[in-house]
PDB file of N, CA and C in Angstrom:
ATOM      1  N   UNK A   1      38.331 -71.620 115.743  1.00  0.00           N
ATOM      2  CA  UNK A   1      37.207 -72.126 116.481  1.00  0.00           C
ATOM      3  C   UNK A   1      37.001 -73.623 116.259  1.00  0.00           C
ATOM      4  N   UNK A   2      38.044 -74.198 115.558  1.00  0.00           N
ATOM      5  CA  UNK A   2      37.774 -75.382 115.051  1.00  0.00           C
ATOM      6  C   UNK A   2      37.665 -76.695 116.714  1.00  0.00           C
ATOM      7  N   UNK A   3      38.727 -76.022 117.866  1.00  0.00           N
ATOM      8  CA  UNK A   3      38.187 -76.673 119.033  1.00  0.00           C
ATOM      9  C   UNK A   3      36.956 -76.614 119.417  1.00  0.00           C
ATOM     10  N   UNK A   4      36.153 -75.251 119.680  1.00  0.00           N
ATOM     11  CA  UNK A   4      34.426 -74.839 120.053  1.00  0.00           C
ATOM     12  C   UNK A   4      33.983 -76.625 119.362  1.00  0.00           C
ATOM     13  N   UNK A   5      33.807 -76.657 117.784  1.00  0.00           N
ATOM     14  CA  UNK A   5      33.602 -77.315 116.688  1.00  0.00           C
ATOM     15  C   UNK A   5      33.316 -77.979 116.885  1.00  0.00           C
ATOM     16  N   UNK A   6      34.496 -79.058 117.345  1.00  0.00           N
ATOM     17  CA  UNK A   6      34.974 -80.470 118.260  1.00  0.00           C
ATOM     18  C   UNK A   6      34.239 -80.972 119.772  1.00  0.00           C
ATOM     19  N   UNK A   7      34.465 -79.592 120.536  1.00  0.00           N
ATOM     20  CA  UNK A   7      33.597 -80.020 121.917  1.00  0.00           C
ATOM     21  C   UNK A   7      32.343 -80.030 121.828  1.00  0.00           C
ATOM     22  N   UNK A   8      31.966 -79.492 121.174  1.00  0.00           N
ATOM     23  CA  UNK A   8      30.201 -79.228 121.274  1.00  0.00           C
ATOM     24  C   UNK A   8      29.818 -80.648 120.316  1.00  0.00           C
ATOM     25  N   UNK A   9      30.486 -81.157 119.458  1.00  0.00           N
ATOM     26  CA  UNK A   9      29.782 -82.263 118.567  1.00  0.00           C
ATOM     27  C   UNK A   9      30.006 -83.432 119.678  1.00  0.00           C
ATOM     28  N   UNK A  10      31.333 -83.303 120.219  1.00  0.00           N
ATOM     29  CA  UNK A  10      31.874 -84.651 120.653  1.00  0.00           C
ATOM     30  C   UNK A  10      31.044 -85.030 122.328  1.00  0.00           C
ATOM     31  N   UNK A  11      30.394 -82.994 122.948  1.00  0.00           N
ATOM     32  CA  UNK A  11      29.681 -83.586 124.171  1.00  0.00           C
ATOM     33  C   UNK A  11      28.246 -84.417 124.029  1.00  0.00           C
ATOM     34  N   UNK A  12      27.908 -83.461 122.233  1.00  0.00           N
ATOM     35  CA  UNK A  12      26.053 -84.178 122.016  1.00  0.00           C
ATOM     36  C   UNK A  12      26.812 -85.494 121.545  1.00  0.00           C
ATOM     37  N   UNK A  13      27.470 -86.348 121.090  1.00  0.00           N
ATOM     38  CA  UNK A  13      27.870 -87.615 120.732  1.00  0.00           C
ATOM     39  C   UNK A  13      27.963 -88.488 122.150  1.00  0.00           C
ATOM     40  N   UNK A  14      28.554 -87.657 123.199  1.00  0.00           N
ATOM     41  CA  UNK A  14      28.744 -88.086 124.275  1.00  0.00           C
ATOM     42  C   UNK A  14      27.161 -88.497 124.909  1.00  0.00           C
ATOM     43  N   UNK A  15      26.229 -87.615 124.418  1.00  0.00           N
ATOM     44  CA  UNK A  15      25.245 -87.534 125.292  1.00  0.00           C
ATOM     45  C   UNK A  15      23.924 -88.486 124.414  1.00  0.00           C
ATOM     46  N   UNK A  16      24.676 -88.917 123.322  1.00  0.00           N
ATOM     47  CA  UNK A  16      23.981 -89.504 122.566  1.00  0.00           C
ATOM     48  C   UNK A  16      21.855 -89.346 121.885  1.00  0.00           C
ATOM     49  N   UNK A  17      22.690 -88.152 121.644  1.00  0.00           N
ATOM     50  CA  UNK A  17      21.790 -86.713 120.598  1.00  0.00           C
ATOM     51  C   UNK A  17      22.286 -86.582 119.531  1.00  0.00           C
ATOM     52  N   UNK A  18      21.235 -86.372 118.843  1.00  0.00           N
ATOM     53  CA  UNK A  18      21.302 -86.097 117.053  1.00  0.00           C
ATOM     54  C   UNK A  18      21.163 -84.451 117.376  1.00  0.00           C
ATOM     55  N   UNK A  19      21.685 -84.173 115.973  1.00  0.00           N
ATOM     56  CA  UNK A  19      21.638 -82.445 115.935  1.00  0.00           C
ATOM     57  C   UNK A  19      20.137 -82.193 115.937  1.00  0.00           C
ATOM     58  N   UNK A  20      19.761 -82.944 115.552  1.00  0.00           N
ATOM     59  CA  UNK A  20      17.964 -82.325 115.230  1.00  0.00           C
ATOM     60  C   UNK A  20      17.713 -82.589 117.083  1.00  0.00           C
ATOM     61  N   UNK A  21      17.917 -83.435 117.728  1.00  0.00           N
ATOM     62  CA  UNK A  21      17.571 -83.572 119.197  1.00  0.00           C
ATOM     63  C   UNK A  21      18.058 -82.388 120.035  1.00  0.00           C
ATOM     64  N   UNK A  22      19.215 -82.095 119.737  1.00  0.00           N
ATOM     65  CA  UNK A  22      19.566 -81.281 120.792  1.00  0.00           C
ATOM     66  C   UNK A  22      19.133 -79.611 120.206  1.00  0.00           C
ATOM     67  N   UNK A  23      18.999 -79.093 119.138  1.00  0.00           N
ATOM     68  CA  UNK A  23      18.562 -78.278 118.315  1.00  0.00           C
ATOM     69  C   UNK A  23      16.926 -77.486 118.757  1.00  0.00           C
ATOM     70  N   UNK A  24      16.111 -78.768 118.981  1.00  0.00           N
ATOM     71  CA  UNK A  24      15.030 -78.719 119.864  1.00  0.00           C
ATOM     72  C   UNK A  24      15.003 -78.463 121.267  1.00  0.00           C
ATOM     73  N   UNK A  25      16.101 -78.977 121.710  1.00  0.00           N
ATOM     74  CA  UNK A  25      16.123 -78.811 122.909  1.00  0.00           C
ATOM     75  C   UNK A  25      16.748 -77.281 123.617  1.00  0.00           C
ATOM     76  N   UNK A  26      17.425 -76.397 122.959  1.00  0.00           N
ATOM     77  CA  UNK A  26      17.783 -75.225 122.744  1.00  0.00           C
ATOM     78  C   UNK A  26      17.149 -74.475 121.916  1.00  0.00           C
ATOM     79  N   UNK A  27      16.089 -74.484 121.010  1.00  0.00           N
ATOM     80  CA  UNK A  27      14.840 -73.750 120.630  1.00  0.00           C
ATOM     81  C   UNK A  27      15.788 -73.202 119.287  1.00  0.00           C
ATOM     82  N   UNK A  28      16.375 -73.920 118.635  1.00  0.00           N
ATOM     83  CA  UNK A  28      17.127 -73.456 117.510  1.00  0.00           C
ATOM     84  C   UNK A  28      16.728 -74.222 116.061  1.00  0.00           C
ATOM     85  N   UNK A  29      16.695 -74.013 114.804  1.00  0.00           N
ATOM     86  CA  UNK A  29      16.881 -75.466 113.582  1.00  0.00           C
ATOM     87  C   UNK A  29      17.936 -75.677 114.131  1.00  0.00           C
ATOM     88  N   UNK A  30      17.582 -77.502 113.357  1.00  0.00           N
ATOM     89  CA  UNK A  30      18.730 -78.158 112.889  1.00  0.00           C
ATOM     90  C   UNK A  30      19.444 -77.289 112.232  1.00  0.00           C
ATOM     91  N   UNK A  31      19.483 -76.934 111.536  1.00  0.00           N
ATOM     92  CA  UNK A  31      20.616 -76.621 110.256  1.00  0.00           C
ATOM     93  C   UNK A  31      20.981 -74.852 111.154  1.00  0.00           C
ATOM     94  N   UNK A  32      20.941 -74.534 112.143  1.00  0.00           N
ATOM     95  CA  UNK A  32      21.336 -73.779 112.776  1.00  0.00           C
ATOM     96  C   UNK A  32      22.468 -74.097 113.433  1.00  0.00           C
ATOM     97  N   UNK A  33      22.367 -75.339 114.401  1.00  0.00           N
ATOM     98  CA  UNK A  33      22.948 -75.969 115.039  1.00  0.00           C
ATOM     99  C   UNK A  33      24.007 -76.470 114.124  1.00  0.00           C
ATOM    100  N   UNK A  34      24.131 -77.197 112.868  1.00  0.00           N
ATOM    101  CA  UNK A  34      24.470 -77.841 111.999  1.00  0.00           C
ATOM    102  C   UNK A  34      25.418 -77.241 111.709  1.00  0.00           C
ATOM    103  N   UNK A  35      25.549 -75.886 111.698  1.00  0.00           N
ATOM    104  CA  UNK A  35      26.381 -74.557 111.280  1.00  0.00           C
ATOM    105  C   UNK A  35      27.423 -74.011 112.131  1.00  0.00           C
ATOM    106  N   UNK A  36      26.694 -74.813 113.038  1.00  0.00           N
ATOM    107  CA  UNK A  36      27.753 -74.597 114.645  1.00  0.00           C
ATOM    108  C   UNK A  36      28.997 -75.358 114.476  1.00  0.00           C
ATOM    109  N   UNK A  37      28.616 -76.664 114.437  1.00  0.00           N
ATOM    110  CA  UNK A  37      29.209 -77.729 114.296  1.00  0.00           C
ATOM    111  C   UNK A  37      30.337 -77.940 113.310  1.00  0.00           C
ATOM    112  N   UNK A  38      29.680 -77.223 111.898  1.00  0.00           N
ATOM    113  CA  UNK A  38      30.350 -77.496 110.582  1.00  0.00           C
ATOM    114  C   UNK A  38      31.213 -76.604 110.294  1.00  0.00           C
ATOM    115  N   UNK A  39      31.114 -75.128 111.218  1.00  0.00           N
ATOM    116  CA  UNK A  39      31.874 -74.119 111.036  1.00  0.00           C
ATOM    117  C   UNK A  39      31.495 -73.145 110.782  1.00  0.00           C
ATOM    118  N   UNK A  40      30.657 -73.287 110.110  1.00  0.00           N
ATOM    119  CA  UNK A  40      29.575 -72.134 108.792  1.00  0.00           C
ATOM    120  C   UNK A  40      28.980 -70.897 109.306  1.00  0.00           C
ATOM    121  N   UNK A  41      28.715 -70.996 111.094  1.00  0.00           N
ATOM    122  CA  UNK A  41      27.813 -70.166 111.443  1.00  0.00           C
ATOM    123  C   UNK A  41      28.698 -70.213 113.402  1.00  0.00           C
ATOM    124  N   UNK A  42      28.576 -69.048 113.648  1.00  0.00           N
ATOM    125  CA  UNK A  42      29.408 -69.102 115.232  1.00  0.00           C
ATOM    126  C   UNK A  42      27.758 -68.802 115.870  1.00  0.00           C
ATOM    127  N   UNK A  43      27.970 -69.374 117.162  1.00  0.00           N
ATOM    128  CA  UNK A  43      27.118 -69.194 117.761  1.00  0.00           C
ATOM    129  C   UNK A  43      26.916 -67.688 118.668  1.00  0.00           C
ATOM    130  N   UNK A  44      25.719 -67.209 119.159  1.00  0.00           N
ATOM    131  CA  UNK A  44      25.966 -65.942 119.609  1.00  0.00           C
ATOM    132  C   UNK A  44      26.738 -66.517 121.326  1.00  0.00           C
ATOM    133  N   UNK A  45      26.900 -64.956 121.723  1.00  0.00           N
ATOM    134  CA  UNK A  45      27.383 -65.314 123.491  1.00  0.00           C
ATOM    135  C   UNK A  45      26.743 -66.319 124.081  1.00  0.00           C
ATOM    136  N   UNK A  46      25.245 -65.988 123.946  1.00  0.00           N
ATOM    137  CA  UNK A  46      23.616 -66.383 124.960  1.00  0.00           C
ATOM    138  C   UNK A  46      24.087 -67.714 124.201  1.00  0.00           C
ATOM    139  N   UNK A  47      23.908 -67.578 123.035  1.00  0.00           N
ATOM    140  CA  UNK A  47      23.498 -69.579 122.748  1.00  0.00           C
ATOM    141  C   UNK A  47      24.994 -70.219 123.156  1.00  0.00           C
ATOM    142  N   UNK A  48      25.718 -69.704 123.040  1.00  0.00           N
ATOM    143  CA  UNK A  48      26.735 -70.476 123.705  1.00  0.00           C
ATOM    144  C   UNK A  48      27.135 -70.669 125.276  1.00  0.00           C
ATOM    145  N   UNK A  49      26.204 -69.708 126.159  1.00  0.00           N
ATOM    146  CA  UNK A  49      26.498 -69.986 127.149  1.00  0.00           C
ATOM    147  C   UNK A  49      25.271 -71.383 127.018  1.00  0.00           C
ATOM    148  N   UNK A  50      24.092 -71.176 126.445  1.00  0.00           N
ATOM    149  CA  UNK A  50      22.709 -71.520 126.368  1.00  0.00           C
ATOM    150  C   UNK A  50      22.917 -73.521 126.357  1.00  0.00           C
ATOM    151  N   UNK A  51      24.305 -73.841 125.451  1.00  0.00           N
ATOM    152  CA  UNK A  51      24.928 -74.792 125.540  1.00  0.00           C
ATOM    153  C   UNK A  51      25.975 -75.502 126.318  1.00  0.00           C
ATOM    154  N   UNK A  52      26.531 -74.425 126.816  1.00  0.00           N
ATOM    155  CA  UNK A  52      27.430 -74.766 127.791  1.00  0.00           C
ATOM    156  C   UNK A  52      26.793 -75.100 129.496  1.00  0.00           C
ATOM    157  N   UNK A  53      25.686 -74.486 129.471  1.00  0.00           N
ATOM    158  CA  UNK A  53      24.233 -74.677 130.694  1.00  0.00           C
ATOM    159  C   UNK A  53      23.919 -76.109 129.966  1.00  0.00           C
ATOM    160  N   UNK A  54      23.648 -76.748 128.819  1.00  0.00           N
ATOM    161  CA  UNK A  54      22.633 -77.656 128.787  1.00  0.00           C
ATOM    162  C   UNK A  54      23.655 -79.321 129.048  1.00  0.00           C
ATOM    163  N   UNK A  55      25.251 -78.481 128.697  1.00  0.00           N
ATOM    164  CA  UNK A  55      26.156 -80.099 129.150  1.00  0.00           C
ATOM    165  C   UNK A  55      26.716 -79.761 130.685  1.00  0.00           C
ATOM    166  N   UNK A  56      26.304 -78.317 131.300  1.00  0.00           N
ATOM    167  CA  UNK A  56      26.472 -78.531 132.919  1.00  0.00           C
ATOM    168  C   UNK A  56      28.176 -78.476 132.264  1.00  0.00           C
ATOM    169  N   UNK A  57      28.790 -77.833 131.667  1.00  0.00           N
ATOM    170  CA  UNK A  57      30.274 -77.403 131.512  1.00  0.00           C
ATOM    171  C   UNK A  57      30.307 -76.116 131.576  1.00  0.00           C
ATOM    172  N   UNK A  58      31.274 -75.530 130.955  1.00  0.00           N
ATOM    173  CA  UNK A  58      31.910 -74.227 130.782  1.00  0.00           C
ATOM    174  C   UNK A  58      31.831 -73.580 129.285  1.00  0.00           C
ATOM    175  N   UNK A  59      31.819 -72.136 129.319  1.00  0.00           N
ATOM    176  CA  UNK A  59      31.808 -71.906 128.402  1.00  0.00           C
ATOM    177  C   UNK A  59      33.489 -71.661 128.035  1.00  0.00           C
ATOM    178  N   UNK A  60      34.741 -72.040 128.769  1.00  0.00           N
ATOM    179  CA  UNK A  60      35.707 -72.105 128.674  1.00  0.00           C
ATOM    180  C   UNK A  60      36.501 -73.214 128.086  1.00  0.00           C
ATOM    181  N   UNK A  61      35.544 -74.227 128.708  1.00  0.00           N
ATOM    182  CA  UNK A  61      35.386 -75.604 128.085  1.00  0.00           C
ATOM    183  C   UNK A  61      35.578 -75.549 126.435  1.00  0.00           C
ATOM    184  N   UNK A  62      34.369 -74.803 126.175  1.00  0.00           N
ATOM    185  CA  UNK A  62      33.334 -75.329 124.581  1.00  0.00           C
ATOM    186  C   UNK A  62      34.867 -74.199 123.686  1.00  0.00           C
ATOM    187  N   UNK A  63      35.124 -73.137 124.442  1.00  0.00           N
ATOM    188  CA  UNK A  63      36.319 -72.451 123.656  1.00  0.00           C
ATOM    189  C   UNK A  63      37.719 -73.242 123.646  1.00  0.00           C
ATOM    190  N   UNK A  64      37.803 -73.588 124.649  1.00  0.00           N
ATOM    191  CA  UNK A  64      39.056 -74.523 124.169  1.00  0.00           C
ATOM    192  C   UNK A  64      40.096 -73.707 125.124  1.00  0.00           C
ATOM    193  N   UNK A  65      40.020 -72.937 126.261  1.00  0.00           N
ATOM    194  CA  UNK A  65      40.347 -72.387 127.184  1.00  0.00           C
ATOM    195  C   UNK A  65      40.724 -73.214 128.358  1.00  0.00           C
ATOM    196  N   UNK A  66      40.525 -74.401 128.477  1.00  0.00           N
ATOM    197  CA  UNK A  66      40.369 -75.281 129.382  1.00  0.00           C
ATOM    198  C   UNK A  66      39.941 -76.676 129.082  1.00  0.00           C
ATOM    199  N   UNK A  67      40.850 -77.601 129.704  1.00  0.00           N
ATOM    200  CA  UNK A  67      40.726 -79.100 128.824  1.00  0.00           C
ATOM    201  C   UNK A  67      39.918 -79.344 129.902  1.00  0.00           C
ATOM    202  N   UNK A  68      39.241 -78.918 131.212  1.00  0.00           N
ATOM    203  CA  UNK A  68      38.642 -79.470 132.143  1.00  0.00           C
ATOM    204  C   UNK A  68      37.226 -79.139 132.110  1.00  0.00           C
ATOM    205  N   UNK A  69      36.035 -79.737 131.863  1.00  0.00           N
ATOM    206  CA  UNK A  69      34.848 -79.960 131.318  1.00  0.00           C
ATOM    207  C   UNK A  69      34.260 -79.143 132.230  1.00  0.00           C
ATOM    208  N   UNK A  70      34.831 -80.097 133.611  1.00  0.00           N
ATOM    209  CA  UNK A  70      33.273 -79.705 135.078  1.00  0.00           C
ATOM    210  C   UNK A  70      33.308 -78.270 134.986  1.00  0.00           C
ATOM    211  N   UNK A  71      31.986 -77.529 134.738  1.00  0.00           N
ATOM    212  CA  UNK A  71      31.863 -76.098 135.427  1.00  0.00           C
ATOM    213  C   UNK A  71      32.499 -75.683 136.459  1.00  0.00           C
ATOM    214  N   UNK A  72      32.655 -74.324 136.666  1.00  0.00           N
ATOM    215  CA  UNK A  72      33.396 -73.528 137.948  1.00  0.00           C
ATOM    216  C   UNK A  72      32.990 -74.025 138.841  1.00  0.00           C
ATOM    217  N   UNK A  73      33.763 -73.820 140.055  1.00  0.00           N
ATOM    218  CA  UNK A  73      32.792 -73.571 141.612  1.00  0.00           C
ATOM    219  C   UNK A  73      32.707 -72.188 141.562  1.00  0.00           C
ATOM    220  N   UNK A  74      31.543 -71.819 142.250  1.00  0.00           N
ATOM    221  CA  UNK A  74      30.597 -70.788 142.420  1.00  0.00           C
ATOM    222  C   UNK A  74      32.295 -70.121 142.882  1.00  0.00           C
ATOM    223  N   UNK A  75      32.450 -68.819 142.591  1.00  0.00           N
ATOM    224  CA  UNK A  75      33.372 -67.453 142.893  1.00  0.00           C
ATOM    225  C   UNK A  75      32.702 -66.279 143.500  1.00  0.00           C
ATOM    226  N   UNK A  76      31.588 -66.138 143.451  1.00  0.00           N
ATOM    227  CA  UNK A  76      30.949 -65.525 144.133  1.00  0.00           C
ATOM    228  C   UNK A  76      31.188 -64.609 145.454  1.00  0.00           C
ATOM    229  N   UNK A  77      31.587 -63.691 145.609  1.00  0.00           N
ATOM    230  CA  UNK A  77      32.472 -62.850 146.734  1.00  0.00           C
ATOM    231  C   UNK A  77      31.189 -63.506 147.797  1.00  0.00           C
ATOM    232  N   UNK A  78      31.659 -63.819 148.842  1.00  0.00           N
ATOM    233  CA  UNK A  78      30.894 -64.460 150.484  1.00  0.00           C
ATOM    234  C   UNK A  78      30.744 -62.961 151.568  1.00  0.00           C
ATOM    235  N   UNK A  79      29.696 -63.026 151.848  1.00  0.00           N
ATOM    236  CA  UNK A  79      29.384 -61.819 152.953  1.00  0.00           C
ATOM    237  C   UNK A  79      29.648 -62.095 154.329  1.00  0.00           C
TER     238      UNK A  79
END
């Protein structure tokens, strides 16, 4: 998981957020978040989609499934 690790520190660096900022902003502690980051603690499904919603990416992205950031286009079967 050491990629997850990497994307998620390097998008809040990108977005120029402290762990305590973005931590708040996902209704989590710091040192929750901190755990994410450091290894210590995996995030559940929800908070990881919960993050992957708040940089508007993928949760394919944050796994390391895909070097391409932008979210899907909608797949959605058309009526």
């Amino acid at each position: 998981m050491q990629m997850q690790r990497n994307r998620m520190r390097d998008l809040r660096e990108d977005a120029e957020l402290s762990q305590a900022e973005l931590a708040e902003a996902l209704g989590i502690a710091q040192t929750t978040y901190s755990g994410y980051e450091r290894g210590f603690r995996e995030p559940s499904l929800d908070m990881l989609c919960q993050i992957a919603d708040f940089f508007h990416t993928s949760t394919d992205y944050l796994l390391g499934r895909t070097d391409n950031p932008a979210p899907p286009a909608d797949k959605s079967p058309r009526r």
